[in-house]
C-alpha atoms as a PDB file:
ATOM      1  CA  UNK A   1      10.497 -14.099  -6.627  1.00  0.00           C
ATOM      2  CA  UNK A   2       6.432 -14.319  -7.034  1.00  0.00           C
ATOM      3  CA  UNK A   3       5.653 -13.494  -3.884  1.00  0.00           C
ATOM      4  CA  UNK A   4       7.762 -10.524  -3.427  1.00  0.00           C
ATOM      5  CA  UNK A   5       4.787  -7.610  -4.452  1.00  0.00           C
ATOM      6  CA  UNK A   6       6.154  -4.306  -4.404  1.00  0.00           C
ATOM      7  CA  UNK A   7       3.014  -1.642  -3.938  1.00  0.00           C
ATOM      8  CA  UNK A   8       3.271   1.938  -3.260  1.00  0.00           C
ATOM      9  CA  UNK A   9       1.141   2.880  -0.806  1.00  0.00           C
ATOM     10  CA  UNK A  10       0.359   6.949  -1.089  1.00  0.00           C
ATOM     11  CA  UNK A  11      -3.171   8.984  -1.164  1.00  0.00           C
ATOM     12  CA  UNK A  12      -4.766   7.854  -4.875  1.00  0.00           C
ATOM     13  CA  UNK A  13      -4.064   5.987  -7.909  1.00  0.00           C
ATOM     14  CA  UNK A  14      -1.110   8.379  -8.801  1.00  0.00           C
ATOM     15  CA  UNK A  15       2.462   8.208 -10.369  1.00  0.00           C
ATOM     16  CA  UNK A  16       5.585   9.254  -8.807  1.00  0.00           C
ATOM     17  CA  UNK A  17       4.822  12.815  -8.987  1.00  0.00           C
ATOM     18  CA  UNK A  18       8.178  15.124  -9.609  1.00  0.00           C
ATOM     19  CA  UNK A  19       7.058  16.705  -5.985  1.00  0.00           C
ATOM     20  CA  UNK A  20       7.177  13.496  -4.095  1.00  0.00           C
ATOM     21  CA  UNK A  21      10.286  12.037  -2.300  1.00  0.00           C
ATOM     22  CA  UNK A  22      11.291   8.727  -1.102  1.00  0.00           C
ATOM     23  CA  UNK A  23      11.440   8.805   2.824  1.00  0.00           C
ATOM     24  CA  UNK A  24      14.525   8.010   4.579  1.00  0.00           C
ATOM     25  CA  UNK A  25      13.558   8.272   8.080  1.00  0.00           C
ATOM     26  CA  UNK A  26      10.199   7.280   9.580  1.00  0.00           C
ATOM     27  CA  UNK A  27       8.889   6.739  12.956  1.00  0.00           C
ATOM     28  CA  UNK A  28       5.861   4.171  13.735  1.00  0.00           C
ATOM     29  CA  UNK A  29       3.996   6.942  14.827  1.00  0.00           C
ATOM     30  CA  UNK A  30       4.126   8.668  11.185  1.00  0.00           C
ATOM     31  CA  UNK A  31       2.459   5.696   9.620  1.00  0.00           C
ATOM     32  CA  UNK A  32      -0.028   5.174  12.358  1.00  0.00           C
ATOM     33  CA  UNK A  33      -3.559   5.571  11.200  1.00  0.00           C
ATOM     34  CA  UNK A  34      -6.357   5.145   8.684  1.00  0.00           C
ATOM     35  CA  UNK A  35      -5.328   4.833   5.243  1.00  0.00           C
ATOM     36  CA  UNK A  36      -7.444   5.126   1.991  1.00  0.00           C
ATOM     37  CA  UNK A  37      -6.565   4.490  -2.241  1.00  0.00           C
ATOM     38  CA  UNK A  38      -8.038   7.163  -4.302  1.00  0.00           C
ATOM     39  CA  UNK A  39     -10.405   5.047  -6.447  1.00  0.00           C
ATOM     40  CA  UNK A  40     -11.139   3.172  -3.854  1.00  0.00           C
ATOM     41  CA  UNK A  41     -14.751   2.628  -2.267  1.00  0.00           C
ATOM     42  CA  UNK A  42     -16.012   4.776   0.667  1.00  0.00           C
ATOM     43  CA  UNK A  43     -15.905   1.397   2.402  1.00  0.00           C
ATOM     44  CA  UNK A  44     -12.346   0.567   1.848  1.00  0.00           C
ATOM     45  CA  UNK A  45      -9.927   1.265   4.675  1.00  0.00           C
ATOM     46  CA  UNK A  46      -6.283   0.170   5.795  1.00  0.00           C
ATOM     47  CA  UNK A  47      -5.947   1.017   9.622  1.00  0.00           C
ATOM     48  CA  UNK A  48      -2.351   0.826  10.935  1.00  0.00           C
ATOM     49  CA  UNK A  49      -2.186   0.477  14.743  1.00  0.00           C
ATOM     50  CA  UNK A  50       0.300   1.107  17.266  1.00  0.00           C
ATOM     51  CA  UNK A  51       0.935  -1.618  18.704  1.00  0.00           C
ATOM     52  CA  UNK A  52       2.197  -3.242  15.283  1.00  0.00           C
ATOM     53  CA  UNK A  53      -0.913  -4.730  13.987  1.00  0.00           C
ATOM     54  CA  UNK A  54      -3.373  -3.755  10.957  1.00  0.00           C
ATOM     55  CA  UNK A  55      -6.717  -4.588   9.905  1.00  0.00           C
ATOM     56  CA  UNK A  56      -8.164  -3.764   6.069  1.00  0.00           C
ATOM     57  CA  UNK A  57     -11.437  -3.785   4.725  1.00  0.00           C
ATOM     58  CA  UNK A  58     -12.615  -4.520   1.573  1.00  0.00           C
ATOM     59  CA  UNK A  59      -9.110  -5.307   0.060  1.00  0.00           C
ATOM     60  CA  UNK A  60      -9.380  -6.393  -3.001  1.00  0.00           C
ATOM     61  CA  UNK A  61      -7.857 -10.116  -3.923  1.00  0.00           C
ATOM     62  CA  UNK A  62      -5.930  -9.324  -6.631  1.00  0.00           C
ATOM     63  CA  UNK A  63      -3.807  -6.716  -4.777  1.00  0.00           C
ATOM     64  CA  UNK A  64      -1.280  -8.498  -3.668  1.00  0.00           C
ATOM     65  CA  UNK A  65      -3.754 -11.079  -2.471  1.00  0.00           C
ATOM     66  CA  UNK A  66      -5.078 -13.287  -4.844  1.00  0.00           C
ATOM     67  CA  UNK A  67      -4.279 -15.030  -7.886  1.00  0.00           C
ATOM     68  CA  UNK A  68      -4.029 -13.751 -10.700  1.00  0.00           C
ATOM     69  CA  UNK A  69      -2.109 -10.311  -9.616  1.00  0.00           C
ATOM     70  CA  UNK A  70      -3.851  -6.878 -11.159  1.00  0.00           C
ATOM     71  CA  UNK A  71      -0.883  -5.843 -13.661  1.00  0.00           C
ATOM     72  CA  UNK A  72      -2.331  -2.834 -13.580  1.00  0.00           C
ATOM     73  CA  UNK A  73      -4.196   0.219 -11.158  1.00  0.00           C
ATOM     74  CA  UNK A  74      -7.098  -0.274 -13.501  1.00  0.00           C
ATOM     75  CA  UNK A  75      -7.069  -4.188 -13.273  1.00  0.00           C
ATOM     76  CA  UNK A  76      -7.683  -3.800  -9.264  1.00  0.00           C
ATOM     77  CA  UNK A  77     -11.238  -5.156  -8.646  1.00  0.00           C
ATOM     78  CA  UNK A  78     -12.452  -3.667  -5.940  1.00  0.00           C
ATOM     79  CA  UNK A  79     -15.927  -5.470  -6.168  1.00  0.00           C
ATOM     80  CA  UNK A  80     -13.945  -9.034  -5.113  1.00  0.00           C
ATOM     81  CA  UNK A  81     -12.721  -8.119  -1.524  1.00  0.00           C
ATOM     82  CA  UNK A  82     -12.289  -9.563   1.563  1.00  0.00           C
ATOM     83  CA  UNK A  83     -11.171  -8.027   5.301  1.00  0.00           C
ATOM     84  CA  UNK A  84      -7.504  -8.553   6.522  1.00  0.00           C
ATOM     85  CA  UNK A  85      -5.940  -8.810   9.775  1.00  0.00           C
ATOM     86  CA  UNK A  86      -1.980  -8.715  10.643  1.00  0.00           C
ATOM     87  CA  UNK A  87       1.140  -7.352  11.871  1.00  0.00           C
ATOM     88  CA  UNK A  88       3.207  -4.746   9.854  1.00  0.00           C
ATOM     89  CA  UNK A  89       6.644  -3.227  10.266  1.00  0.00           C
ATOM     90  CA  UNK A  90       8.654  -0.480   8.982  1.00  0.00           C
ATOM     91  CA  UNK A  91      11.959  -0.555   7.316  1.00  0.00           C
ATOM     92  CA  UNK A  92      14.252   2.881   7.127  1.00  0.00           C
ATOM     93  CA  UNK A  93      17.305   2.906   4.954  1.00  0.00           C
ATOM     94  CA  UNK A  94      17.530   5.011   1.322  1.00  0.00           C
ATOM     95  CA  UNK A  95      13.929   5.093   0.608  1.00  0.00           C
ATOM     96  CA  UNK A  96      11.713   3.864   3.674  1.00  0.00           C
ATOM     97  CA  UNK A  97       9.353   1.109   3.251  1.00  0.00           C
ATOM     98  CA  UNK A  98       6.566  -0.719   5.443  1.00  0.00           C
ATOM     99  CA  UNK A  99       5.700  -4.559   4.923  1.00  0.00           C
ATOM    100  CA  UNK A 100       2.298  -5.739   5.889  1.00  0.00           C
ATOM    101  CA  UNK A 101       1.832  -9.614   6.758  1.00  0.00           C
ATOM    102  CA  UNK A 102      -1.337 -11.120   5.144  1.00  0.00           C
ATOM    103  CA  UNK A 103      -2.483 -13.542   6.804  1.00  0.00           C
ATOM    104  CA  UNK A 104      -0.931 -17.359   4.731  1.00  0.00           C
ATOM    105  CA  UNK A 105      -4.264 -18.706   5.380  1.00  0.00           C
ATOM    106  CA  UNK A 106      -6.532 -15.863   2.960  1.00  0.00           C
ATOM    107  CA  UNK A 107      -3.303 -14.397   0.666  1.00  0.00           C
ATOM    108  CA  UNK A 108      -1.779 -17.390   0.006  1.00  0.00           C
ATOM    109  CA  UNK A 109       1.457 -16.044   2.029  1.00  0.00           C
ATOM    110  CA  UNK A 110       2.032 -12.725   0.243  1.00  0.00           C
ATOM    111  CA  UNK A 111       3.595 -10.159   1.882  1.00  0.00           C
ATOM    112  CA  UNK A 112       3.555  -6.596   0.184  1.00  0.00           C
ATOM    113  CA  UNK A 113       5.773  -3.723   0.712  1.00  0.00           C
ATOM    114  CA  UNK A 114       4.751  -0.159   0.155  1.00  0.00           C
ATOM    115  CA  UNK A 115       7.261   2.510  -0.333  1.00  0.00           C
ATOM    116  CA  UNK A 116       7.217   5.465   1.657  1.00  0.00           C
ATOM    117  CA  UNK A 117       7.339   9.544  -0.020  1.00  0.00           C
ATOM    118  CA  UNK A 118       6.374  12.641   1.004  1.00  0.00           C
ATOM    119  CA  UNK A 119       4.531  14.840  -1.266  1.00  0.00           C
ATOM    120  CA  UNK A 120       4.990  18.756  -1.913  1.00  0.00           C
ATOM    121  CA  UNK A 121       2.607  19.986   0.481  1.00  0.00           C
ATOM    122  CA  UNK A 122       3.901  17.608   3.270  1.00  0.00           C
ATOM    123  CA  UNK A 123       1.711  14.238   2.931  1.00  0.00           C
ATOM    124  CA  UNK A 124       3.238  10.767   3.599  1.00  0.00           C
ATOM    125  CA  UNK A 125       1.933   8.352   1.229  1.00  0.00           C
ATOM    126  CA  UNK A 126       2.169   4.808   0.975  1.00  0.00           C
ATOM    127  CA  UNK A 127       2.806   3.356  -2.267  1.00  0.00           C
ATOM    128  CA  UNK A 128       2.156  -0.341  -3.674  1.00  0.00           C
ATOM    129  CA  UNK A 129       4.058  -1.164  -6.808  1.00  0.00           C
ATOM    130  CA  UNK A 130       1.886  -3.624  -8.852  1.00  0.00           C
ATOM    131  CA  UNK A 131       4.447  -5.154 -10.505  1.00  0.00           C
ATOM    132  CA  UNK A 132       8.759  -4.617 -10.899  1.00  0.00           C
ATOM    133  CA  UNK A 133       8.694  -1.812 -13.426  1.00  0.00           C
ATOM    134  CA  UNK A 134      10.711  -0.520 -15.174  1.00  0.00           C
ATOM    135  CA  UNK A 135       9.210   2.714 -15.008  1.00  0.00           C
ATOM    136  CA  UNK A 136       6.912   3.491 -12.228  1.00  0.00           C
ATOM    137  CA  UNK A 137       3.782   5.521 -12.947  1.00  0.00           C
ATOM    138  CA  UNK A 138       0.360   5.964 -12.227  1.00  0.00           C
ATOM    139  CA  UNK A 139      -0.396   3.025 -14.329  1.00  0.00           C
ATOM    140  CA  UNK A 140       1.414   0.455 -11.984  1.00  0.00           C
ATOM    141  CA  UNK A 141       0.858   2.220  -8.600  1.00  0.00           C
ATOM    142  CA  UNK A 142      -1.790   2.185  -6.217  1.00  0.00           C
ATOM    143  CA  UNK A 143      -1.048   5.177  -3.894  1.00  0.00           C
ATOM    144  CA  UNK A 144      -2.801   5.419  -0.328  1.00  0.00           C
ATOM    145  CA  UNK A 145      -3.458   8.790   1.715  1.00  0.00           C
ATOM    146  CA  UNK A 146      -4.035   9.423   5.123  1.00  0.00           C
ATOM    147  CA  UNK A 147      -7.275   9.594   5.752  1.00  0.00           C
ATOM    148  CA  UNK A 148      -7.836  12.789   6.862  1.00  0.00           C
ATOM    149  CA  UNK A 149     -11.921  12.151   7.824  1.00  0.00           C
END
């Protein structure tokens, strides 16, 4: 399916690190907060709200957004942005996951998932998948960390 984007969402542009682990249990309050990509602009920020509801700015277009898709972390353009507003939700199971609604009208009804880990040191990332590898690495993962600002 086209529209089904997988992204990791941890702290960075990283791979799956041999420290990191898929969640299995998360709570809303875990994921609650203000999230930032490591090669990401000081202006760039995912904010995940309480009460089920998100707003991003300066998100690029062609993560998960746009057409055409970045195919890779380096593809992601984050000088063609644009601010997002929306509901998310998490999903626990095997390895946890949280789905973020963009809005139909902006991201042509795309709506990503980012897999959930925890790193060595204790960090929850979220982690957006560019495309369905068949490897994952640091090449088609953009990772998002707490920020911790």
């Amino acid at each position: 399916m086209p529209w089904a984007l997988s992204i990791l969402l941890t702290v960075g542009l990283t791979g799956c690190a041999s420290e990191a682990n898929p969640v299995t249990e998360v709570t809303d309050a875990d994921v609650v907060g203000s999230w930032r990509a490591g090669d990401a602009p000081a202006d760039f920020e995912l904010v995940v709200l309480a009460d089920g509801t998100y707003h991003a700015e300066q998100w690029p277009l062609n993560l998960a957004c746009g057409v055409p898709q970045a195919k890779s972390a380096a593809d992601v353009s984050w000088d063609d942005t644009v601010s997002l507003e929306g509901r998310w939700v998490l999903h626990e199971g095997s390895g946890a996951s949280m789905t973020i609604f963009f809005p139909s009208e902006v991201c042509s009804g795309y709506s990503p998932s980012a897999s959930l880990f925890i790193e060595g040191d204790g960090r929850l990332t979220l982690n957006f998948y560019l495309e369905v590898p068949d490897f994952v690495d640091s090449t088609t993962t953009v990772v998002f960390y707490r920020d911790s600002r």
